[in-house]
Protein backbone atom coordinates (compact mmCIF):
# COMPACT_ATOMS: atom_id res chain seq x y z
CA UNK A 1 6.12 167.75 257.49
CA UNK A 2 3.20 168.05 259.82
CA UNK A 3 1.33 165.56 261.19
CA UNK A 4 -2.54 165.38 260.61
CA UNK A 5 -4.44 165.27 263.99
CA UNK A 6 -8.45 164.54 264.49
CA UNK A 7 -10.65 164.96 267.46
CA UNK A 8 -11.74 161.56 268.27
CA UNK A 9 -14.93 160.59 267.02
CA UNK A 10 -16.67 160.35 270.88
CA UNK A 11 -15.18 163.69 271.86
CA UNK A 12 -16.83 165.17 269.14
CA UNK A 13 -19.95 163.70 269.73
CA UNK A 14 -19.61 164.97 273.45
CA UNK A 15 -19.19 168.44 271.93
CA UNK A 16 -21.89 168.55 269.47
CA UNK A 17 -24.62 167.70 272.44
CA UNK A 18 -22.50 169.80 274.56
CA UNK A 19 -23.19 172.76 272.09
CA UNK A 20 -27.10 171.62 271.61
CA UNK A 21 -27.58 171.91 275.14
CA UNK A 22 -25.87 175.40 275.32
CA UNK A 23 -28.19 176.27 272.36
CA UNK A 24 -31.49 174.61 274.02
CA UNK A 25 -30.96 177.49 276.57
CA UNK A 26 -29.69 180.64 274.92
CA UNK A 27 -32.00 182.54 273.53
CA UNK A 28 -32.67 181.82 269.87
CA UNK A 29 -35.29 184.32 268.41
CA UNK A 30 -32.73 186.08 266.37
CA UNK A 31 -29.63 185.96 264.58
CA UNK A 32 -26.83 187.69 266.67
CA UNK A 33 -25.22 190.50 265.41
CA UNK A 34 -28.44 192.64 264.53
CA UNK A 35 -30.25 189.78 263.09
CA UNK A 36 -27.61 188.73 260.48
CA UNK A 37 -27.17 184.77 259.53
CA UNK A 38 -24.80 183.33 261.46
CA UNK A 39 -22.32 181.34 258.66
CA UNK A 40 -19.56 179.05 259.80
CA UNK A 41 -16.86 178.27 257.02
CA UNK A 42 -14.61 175.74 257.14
CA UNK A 43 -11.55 177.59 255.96
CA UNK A 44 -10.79 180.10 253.94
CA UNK A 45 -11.78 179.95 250.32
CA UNK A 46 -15.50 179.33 251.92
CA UNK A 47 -15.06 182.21 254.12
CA UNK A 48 -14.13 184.74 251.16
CA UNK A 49 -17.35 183.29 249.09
CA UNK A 50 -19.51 183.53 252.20
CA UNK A 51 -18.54 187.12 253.34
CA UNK A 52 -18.46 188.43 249.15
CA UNK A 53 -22.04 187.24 248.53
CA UNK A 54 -23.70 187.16 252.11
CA UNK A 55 -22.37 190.60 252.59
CA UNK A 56 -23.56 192.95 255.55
CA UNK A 57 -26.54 190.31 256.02
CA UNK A 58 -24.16 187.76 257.42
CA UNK A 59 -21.66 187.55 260.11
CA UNK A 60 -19.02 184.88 259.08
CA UNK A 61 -16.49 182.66 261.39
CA UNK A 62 -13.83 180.93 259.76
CA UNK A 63 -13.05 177.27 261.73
CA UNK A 64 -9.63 177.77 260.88
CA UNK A 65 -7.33 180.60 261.96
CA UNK A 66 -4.81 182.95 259.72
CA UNK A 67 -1.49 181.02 259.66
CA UNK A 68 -3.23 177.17 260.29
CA UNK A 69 -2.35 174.81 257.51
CA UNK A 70 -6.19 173.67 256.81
CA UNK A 71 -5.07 170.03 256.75
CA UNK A 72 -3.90 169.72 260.41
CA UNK A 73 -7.00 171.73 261.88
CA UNK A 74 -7.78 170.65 265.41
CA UNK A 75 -11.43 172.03 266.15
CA UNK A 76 -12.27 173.09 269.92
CA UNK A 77 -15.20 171.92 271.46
CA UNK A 78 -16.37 174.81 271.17
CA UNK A 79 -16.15 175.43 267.49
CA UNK A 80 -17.59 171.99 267.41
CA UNK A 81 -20.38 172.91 269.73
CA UNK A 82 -21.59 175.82 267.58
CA UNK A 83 -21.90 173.69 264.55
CA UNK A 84 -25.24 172.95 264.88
CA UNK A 85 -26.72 176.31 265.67
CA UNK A 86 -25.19 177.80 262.65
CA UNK A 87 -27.57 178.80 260.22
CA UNK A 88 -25.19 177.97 257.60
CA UNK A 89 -22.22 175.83 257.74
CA UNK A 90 -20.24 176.09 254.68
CA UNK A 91 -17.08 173.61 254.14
CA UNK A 92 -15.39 171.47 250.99
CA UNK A 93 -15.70 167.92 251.85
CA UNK A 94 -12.37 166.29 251.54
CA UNK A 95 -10.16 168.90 252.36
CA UNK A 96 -10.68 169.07 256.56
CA UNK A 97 -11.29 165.38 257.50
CA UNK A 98 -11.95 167.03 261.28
CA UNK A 99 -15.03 169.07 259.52
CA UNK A 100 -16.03 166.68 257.58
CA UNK A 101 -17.09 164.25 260.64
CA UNK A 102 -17.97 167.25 262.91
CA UNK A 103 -20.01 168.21 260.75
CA UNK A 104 -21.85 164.76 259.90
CA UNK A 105 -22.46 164.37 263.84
CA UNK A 106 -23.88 168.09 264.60
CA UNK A 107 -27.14 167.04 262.42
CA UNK A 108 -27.09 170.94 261.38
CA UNK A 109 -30.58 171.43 259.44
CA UNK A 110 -28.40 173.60 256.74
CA UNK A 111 -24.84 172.20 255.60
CA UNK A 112 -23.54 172.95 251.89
CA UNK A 113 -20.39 170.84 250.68
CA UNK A 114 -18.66 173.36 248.28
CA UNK A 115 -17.83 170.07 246.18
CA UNK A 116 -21.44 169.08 245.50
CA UNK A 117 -21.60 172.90 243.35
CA UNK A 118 -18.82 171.56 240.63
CA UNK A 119 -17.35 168.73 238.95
CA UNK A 120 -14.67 166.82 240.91
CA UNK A 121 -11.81 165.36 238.89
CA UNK A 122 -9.57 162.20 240.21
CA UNK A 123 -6.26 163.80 239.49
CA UNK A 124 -4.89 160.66 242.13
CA UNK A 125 -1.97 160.47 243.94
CA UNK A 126 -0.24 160.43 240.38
CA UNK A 127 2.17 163.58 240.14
CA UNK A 128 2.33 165.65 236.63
CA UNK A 129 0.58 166.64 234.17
CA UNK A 130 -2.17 164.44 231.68
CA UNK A 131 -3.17 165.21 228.26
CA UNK A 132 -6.54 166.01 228.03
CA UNK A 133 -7.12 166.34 224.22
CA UNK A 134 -5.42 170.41 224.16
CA UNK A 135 -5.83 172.34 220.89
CA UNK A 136 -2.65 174.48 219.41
CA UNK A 137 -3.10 176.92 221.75
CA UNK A 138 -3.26 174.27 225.24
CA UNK A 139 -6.71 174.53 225.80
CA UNK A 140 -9.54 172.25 225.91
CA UNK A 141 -11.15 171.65 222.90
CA UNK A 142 -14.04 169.57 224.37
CA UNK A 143 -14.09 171.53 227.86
CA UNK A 144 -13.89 170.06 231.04
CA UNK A 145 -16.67 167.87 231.61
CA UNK A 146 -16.18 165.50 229.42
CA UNK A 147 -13.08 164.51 231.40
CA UNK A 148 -14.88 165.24 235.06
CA UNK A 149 -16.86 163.01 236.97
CA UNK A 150 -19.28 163.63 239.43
CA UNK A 151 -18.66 164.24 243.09
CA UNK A 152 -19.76 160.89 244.43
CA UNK A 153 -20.27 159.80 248.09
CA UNK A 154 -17.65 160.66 250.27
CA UNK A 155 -15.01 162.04 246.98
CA UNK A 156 -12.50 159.27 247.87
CA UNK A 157 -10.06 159.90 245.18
CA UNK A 158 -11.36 163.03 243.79
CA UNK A 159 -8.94 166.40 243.62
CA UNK A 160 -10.80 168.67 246.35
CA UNK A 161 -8.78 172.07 245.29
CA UNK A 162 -11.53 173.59 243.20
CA UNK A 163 -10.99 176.90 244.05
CA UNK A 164 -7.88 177.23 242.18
CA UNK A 165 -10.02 177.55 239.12
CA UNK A 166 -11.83 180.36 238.61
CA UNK A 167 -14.24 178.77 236.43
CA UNK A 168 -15.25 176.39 239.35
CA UNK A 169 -14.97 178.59 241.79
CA UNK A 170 -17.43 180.79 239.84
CA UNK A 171 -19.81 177.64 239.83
CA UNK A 172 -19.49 177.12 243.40
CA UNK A 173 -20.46 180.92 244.30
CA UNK A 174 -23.52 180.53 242.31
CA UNK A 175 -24.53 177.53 244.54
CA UNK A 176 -23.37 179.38 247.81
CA UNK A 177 -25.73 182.51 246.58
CA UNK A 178 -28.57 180.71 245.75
CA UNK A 179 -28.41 178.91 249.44
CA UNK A 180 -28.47 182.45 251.08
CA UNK A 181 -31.21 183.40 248.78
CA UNK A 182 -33.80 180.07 249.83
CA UNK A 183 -32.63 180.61 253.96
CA UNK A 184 -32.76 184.45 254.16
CA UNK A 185 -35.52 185.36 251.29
CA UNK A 186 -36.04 188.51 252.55
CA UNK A 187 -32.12 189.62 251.32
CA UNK A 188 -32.16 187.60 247.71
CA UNK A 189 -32.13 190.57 245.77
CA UNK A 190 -28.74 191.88 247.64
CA UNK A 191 -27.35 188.19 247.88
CA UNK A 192 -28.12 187.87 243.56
CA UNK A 193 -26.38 190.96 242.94
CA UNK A 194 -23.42 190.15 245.04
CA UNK A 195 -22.70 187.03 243.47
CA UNK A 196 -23.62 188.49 240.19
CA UNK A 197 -20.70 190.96 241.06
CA UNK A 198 -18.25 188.01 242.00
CA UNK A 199 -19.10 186.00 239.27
CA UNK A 200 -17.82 188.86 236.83
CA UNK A 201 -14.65 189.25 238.82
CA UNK A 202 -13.85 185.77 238.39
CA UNK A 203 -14.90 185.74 235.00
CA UNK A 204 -12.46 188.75 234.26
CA UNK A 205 -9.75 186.80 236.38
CA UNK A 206 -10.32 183.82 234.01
CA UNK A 207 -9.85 185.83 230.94
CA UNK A 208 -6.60 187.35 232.44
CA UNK A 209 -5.30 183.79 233.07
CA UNK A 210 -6.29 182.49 229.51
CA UNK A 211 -4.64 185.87 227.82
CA UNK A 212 -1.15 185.94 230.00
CA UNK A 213 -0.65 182.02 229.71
CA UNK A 214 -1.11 181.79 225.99
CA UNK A 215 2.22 182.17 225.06
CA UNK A 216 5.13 180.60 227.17
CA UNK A 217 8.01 179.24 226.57
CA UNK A 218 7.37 176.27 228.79
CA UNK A 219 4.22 175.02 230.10
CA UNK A 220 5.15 173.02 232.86
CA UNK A 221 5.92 173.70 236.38
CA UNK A 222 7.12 172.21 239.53
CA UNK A 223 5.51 172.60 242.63
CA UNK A 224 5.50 171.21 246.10
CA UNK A 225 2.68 169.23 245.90
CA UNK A 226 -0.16 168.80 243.61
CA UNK A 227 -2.70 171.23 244.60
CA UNK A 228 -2.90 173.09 241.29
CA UNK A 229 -4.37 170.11 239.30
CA UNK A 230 -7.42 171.81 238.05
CA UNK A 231 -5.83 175.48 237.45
CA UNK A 232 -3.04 173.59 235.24
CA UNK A 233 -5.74 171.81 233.41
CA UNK A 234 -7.93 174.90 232.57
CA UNK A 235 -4.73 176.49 230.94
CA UNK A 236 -2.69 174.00 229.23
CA UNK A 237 -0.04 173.99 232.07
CA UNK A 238 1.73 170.70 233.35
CA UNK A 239 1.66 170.38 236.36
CA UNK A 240 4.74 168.58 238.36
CA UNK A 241 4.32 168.41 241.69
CA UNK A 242 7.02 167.20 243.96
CA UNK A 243 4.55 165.27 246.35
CA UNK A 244 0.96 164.29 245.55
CA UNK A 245 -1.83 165.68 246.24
CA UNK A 246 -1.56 165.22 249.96
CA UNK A 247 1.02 167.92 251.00
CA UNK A 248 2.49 165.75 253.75
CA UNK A 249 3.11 163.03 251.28
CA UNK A 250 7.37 163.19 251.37
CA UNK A 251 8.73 162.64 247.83
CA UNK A 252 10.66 159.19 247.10
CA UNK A 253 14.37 159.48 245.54
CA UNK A 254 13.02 158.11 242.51
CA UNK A 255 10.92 161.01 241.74
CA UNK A 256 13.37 163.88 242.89
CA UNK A 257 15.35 162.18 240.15
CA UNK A 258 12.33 162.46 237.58
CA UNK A 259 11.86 165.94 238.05
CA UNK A 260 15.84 166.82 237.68
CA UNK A 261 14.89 164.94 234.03
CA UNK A 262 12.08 166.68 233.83
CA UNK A 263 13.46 170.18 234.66
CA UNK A 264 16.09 169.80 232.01
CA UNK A 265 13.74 168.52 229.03
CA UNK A 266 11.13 170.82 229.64
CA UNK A 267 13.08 173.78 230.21
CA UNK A 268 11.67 174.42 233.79
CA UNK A 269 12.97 177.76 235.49
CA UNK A 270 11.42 177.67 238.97
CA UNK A 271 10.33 175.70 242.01
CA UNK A 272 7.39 176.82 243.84
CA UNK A 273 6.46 176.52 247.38
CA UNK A 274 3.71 177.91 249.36
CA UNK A 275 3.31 179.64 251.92
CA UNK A 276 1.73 177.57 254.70
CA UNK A 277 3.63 174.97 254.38
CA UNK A 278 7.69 173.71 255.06
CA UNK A 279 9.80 175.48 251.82
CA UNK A 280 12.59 172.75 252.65
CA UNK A 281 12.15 170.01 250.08
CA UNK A 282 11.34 172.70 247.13
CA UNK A 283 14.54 174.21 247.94
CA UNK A 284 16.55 171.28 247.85
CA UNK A 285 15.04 170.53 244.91
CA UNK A 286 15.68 173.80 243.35
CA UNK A 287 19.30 173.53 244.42
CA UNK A 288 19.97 170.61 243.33
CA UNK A 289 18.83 171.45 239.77
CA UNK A 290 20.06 174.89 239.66
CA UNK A 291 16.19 176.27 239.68
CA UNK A 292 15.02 179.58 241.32
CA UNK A 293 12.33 179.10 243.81
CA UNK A 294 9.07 181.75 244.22
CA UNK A 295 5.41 181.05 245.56
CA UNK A 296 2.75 179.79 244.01
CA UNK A 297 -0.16 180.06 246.31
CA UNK A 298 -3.07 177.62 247.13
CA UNK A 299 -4.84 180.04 248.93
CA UNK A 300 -5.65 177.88 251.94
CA UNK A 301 -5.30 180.90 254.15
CA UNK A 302 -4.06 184.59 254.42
CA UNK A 303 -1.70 185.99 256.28
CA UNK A 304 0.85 188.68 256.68
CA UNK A 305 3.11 186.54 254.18
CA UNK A 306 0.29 186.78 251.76
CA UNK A 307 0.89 188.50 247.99
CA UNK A 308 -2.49 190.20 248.71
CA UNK A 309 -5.18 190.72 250.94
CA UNK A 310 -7.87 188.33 249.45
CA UNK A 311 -8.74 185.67 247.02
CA UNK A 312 -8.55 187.88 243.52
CA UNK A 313 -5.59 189.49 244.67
CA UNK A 314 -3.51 186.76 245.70
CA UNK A 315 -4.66 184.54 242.04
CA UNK A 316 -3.61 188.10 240.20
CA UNK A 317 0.09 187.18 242.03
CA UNK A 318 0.27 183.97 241.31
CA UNK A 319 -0.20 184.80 237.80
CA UNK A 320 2.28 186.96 237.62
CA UNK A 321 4.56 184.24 239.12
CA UNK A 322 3.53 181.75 236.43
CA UNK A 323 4.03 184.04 233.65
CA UNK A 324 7.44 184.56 235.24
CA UNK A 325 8.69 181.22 235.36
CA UNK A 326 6.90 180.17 232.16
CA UNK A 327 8.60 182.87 230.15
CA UNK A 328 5.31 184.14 229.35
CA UNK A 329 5.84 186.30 226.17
C-alpha cells in the first residue's frame, strides 16, 4: 500500500509567502494566457468540471499529475506558491489532506470546496452495503436526502467520493458554473450554456445507469475499497468493499473471510480493482474465491490505462463492467 505523505505545516507556510512575494512583483493586470482565468484544481474530477464549463475562457492546472494516486499527493512549493494568485482554486475537501491545509494557509480571495455544492453522506469506515428504504425495483423511494446530512465543518466522517454519482456530480457543476459566472461576468452566458450542456450529459448518463442496472441477477459487488458508496446507493447496488473507505486501509482476516461468505450467498462473479492503485489484495481475493477480477474505476485520474479519455467515457465503462458482473439482463 502507499504511504500518505504531507508537506509540513511551516514549509507550506514558507511557500505560500514565498509565492505572494513572487506575485507582489509579477505583473498582475491580466490573466495569462490571453486574459483567461487562471483555475487551479485539485485533481482530476475538478479539473474535468473546470475545463467543461470554464471552457476557452479558462486555462486550468491540475495539482496532481496523470498516474498520481490523489491520496499521496506531495505539492511543490511551487504549486503551493501559486495558490494564492489563482483566480480560482477548485478542490473537494477531504479527499487531498495536502490541499486541504495549503489551501487554508494561501488566504486565496476565491476557493470553492466541491463538497459544500452536495450532500455528504457518512458511509464510515463500515464496509458493505445499507438499506436505505429501496422499492421493488432498488431504488429510493424517498430519494437521497432524507438519508444525507449536510457537509459540516471539516467533513470528518463524511464519504468525499461524490463524483461517482452523476446526480451529485451534476449538483456540483451547477455550483462550479455559477462561481465562473459571479468572477468572470463578462463570459456568464458561455459559462451557463456549458454547464447547461454538462448537466444534460450527466443527466443522460444517469438514465443509462438507472436503465442497464434494473435488472441483475445480483446486486452486490466487491471492490477494493469503498469508494463507490454513493454510486451503489443511487442504484440499488451493495456495495462490498474489501477495505474501507481509505484505500490504504489493509483488510483484516476476518473480513477476507466475510466476503468469501458473502461471495457465495450473494452470487458475486467479480472482484474489482482500480487502476491507480496495488491490484494485489483483489486478486488474492478473487483467487481465493474462484472470482474473475475487472476494473471498476474511481476516476481519480486518467491515464494511458484508462477505459476512456474523460469523465463520461470512463463512467460509460464502468457500466458496462457492472452490468457484466451483475448479470445485468
Amino acid at each position: 500500500m502507499n504511504v500518505r505523505r504531507l508537506i509540513p505545516a511551516a514549509a507550506v507556510t514558507g511557500a505560500v509567502l514565498l509565492g505572494l512575494t513572487a506575485c507582489s512583483s509579477a505583473d498582475g493586470s491580466e490573466h495569462k494566457d490571453g486574459g483567461r482565468l487562471d483555475v487551479v484544481a485539485s485533481f482530476y474530477p475538478m479539473q474535468f468540471l473546470a475545463e467543461r464549463i470554464g471552457g476557452e475562457h479558462v486555462e486550468v492546472t491540475s495539482l496532481t499529475k496523470p498516474g498520481v494516486e490523489p491520496h499521496d499527493l506531495e505539492l511543490t512549493y511551487r504549486q503551493t506558491g501559486r495558490l494564492a494568485d489563482a483566480d480560482l482554486i477548485l478542490y473537494l475537501k477531504g479527499i487531498q489532506p495536502a490541499v486541504d491545509e495549503a489551501v487554508k494557509l494561501s488566504e486565496a480571495p476565491n476557493t470553492l470546496d466541491a463538497a459544500t455544492l452536495t450532500t455528504l453522506e457518512d458511509h464510515g469506515t463500515e464496509v458493505g452495503g445499507h438499506d436505505h428504504g429501496e422499492d421493488e425495483h432498488g431504488h429510493d423511494e424517498h430519494g437521497h436526502d432524507e438519508h444525507a446530512h449536510e457537509h459540516e465543518g471539516d467533513g470528518a466522517g463524511a464519504d468525499p467520493h461524490i463524483w461517482l454519482d452523476p446526480v451529485r456530480y451534476a449538483e456540483v457543476a451547477k455550483g462550479v458554473g455559477k462561481n465562473l459566472e459571479k468572477t468572470d461576468p463578462a463570459h456568464a452566458a458561455d459559462y451557463r450554456e456549458n454547464t447547461d450542456a454538462l448537466v444534460g450529459e450527466l443527466g443522460a448518463l444517469d438514465t443509462a445507469y438507472r436503465t442497464g442496472l434494473k435488472n441483475t441477477e445480483t446486486r452486490t459487488f466487491i471492490t477494493t475499497h469503498s469508494a463507490f458508496g454513493y454510486l451503489a446507493e443511487r442504484y440499488g447496488l451493495t456495495q462490498e468493499g474489501i477495505a474501507g473507505i481509505d484505500p490504504e486501509a489493509e483488510p483484516s482476516p476476518a473480513r477476507i473471510s466475510d466476503l468469501h461468505s458473502i461471495a457465495e450467498k450473494e452470487k458475486v462473479t467479480t472482484v474489482f480493482f482500480e487502476t491507480l492503485a496495488s491490484d494485489k489484495t483483489a486478486k488474492t481475493v478473487a483467487r481465493d474465491t474462484g472470482l474473475r477480477t475487472d476494473v471498476l474505476d474511481p476516476l481519480e485520474g486518467i491515464t494511458d490505462a484508462s477505459k476512456g479519455d474523460d469523465y463520461i467515457e470512463v463512467m460509460k465503462s464502468n457500466l458496462a463492467a457492472l452490468r457484466t458482473a451483475l448479470g445485468a439482463k
